[in-house]
Protein backbone atom coordinates (compact mmCIF):
# COMPACT_ATOMS: atom_id res chain seq x y z
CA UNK A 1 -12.29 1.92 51.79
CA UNK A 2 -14.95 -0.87 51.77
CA UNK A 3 -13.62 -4.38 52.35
CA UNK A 4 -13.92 -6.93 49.00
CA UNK A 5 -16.46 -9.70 49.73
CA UNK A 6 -13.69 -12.21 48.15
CA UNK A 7 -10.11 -11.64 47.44
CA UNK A 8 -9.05 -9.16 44.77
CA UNK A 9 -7.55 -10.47 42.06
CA UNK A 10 -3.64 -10.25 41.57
CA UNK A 11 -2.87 -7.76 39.42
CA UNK A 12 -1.03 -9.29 36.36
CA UNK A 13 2.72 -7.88 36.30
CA UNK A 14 5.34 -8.63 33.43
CA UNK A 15 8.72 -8.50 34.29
CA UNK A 16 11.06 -5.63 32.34
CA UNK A 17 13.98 -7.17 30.87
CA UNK A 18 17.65 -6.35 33.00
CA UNK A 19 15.43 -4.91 36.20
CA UNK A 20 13.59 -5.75 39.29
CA UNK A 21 10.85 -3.39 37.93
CA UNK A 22 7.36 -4.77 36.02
CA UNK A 23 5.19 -3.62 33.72
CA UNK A 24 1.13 -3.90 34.95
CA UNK A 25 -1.16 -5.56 32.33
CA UNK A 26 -4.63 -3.65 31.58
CA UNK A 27 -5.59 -5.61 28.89
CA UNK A 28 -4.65 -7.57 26.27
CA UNK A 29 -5.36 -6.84 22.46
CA UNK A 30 -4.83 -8.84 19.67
CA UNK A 31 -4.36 -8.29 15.69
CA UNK A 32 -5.76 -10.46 13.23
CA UNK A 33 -4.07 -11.44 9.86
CA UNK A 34 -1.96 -8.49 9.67
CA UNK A 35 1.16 -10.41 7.61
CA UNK A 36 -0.02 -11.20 3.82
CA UNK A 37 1.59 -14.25 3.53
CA UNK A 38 -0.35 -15.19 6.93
CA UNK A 39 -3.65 -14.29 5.60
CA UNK A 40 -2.98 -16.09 2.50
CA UNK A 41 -1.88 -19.28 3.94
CA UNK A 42 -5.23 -18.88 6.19
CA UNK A 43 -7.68 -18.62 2.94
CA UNK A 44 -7.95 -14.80 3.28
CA UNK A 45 -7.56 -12.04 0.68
CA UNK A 46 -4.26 -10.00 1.79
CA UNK A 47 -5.24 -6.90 0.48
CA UNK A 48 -4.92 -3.71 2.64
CA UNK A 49 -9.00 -4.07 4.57
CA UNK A 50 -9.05 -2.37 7.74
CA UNK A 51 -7.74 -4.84 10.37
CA UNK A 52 -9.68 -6.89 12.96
CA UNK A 53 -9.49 -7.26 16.61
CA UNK A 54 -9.94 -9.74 19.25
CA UNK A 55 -8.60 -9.81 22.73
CA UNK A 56 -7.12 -12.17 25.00
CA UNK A 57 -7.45 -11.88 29.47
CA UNK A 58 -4.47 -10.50 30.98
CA UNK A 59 -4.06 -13.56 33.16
CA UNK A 60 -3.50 -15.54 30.16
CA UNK A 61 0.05 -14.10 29.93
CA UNK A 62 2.48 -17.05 29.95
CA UNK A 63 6.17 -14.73 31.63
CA UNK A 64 9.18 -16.13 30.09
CA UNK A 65 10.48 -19.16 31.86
CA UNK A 66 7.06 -20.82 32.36
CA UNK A 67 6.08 -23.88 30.37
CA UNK A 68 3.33 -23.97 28.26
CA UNK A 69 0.74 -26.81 29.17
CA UNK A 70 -0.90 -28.59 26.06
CA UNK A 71 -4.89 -27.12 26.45
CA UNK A 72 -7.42 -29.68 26.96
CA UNK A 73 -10.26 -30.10 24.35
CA UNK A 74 -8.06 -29.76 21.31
CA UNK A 75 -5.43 -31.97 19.55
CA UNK A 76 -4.35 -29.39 16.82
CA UNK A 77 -2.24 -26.65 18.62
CA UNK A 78 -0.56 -24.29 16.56
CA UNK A 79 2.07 -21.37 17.20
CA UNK A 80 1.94 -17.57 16.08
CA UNK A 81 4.56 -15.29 16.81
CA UNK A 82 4.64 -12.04 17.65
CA UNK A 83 6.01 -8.60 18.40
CA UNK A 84 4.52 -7.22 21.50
CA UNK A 85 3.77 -3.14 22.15
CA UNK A 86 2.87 -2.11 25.66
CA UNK A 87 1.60 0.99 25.81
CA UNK A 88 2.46 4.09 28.49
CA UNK A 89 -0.57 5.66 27.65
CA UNK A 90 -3.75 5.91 25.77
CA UNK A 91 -7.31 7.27 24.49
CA UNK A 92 -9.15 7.33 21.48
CA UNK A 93 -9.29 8.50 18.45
CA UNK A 94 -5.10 8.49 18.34
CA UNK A 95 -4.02 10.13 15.45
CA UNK A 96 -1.43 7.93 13.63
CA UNK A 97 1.60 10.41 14.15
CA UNK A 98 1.31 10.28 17.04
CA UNK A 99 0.60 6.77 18.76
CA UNK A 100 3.83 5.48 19.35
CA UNK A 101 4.16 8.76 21.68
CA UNK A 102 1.46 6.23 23.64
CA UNK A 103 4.31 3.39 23.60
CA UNK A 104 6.33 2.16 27.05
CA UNK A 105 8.35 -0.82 25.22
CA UNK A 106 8.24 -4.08 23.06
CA UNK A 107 8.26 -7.71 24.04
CA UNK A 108 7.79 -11.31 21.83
CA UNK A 109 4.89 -13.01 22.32
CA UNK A 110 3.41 -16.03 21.04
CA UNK A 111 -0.54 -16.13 20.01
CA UNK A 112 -1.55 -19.94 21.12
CA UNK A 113 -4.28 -20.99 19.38
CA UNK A 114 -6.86 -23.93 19.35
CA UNK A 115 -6.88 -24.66 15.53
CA UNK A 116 -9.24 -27.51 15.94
CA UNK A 117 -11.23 -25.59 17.99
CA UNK A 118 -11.26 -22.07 16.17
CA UNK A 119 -12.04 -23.77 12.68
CA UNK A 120 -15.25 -25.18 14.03
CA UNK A 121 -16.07 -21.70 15.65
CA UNK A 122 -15.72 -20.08 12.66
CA UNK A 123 -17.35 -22.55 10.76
CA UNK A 124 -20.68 -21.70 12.91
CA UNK A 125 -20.45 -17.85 12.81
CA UNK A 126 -19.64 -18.32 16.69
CA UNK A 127 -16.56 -15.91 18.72
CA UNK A 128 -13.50 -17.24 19.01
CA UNK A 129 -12.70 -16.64 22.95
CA UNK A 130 -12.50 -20.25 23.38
CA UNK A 131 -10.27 -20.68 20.94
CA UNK A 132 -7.44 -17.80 21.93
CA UNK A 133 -8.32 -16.53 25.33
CA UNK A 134 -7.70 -19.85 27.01
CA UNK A 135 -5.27 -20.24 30.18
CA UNK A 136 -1.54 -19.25 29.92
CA UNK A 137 -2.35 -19.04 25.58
CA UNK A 138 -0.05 -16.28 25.25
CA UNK A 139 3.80 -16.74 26.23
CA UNK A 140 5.60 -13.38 25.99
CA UNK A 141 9.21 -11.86 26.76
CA UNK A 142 10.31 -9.75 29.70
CA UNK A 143 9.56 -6.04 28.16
CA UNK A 144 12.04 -3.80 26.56
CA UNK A 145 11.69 -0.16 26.94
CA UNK A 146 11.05 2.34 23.63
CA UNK A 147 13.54 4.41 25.50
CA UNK A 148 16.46 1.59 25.38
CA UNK A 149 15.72 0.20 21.90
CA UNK A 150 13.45 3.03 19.96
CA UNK A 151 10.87 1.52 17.80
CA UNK A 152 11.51 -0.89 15.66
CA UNK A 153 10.07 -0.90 12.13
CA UNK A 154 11.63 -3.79 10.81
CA UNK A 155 13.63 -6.75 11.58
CA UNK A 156 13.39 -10.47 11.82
CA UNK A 157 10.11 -12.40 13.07
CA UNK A 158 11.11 -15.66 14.00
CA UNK A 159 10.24 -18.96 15.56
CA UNK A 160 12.21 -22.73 15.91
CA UNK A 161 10.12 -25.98 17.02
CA UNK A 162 13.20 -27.98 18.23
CA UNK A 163 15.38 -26.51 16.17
CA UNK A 164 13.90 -26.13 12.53
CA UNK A 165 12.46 -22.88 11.34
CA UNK A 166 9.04 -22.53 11.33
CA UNK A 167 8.50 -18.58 11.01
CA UNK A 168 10.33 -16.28 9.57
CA UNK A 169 8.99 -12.63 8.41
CA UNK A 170 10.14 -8.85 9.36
CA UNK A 171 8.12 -6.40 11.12
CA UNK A 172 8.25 -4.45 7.50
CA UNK A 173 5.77 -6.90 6.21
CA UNK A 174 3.11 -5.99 8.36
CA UNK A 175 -0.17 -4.90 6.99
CA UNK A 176 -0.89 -2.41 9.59
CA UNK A 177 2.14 -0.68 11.24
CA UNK A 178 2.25 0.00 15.15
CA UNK A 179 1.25 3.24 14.66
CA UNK A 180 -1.80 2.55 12.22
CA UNK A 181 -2.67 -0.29 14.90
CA UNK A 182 -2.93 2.22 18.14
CA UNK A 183 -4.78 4.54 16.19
CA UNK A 184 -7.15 2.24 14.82
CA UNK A 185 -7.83 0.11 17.48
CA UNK A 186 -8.44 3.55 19.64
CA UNK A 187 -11.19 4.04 17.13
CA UNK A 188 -13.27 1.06 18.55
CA UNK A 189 -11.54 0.46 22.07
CA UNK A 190 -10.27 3.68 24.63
CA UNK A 191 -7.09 2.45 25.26
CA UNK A 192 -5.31 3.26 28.42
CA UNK A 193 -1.88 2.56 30.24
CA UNK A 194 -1.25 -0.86 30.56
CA UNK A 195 -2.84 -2.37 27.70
CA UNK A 196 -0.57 -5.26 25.49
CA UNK A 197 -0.97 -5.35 21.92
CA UNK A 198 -0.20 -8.60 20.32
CA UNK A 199 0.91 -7.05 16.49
CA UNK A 200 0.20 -10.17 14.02
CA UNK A 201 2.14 -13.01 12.81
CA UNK A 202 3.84 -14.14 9.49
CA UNK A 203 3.39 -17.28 7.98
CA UNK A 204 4.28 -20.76 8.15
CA UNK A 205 2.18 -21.15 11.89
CA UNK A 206 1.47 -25.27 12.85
CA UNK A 207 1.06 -27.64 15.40
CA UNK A 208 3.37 -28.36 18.55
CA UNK A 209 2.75 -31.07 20.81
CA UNK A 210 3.82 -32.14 24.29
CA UNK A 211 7.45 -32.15 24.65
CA UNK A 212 8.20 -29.66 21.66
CA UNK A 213 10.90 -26.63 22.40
CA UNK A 214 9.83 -23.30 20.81
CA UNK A 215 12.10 -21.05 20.34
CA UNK A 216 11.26 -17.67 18.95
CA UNK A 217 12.33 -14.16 18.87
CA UNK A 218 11.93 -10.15 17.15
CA UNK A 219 15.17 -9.00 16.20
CA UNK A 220 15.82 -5.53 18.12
CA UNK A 221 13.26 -6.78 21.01
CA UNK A 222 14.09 -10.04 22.39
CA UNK A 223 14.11 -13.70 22.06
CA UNK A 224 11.77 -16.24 23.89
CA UNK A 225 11.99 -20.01 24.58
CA UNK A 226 8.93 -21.92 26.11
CA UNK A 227 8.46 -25.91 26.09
CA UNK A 228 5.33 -27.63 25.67
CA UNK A 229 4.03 -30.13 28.85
């Protein structure tokens, strides 16, 4: 084998929740607006359109137990939580009954996003990279296996900023179920083992600033507490 003219990249590796073992990150997928309540508090029309897509690098994976540092180049911060599917598996064109056969196990993640900074963006028609794929912009849970825990359909979406209640939803509110996700999203990406998907978030997202304690979890997957610095 050839030698790399620079160091190879570390692979990104998520630690499985109750083992030494870890999960290796492919990439990292993202679904927009996929709560009603979310896309109505956003200025969107809830109603059932086929869902949107944006991704995030895998080295912007926050693990659990890492604090989150305040980005620079924004002053409006906000939260979205989320369930998290990591998938075994993949290709494209996944029929619906059967993507979650393409499923390894759940996590909680939380979408960071530059408000400030995505408002402008989408103000001039411009991507929104800047504004989601920015360093350590998504904390997320060790991973639970499907085999420990099945797949969960429903249950509590939740997050705390230093105590109060922020979030709260259930995975039965989503627009787009994990299945209907894999399958679409295989329609416009071949997905492969490895790859994260970042489900959606209900509403009541806001600000944090430095010093703020999230705490946030999916009931049936995990819980997840990160401070702000």
């Amino acid at each position: 084998m050839s030698a790399t003219v620079i160091p190879a990249p570390q692979p990104v590796l998520l630690p499985v929740e109750g083992t030494n073992e870890t999960f290796p990150v492919r990439r990292v997928y993202c679904v927009g607006r996929n709560y009603a309540d979310h896309a109505i508090e956003m200025g969107h029309d809830p109603s059932r359109e086929p869902p949107f897509f944006f991704q995030k690098n895998p080295d912007n994976l926050l693990p659990a137990g890492e604090d989150f540092p305040y980005p620079p180049l924004s002053s409006n911060v906000h939260y979205e939580v989320e369930c998290v599917v990591a998938l075994k598996s993949g290709g494209s064109n996944i029929a619906v009954d059967g993507a979650l056969d393409h499923v390894w196990g759940y996590g909680v993640g939380i979408d960071m996003t530059r408000r400030d900074m995505q408002d402008g963006l989408k103000k001039m028609g411009r991507s929104w990279e800047g504004a989601k794929a920015f360093e350590f912009s998504a904390p997320i849970s060790p991973l639970v296996p499907a085999s420990k825990i099945g797949h969960p359909d429903k249950g509590a979406v939740w997050l705390d900023v230093n105590g109060a209640r922020k979030q709260s939803g259930d995975l039965d509110q989503m627009i787009w179920k994990t299945a209907e996700i894999i399958a679409e999203l295989s329609k416009v990406f071949t997905l492969a083992a490895g790859d994260v998907i970042m489900t959606g978030t209900p509403a009541g997202v806001g600000p944090v600033v430095k010093g703020d304690i999230m705490e946030c979890g999916v009931d049936g997957v995990g819980t997840l507490t990160v401070k702000v610095v």
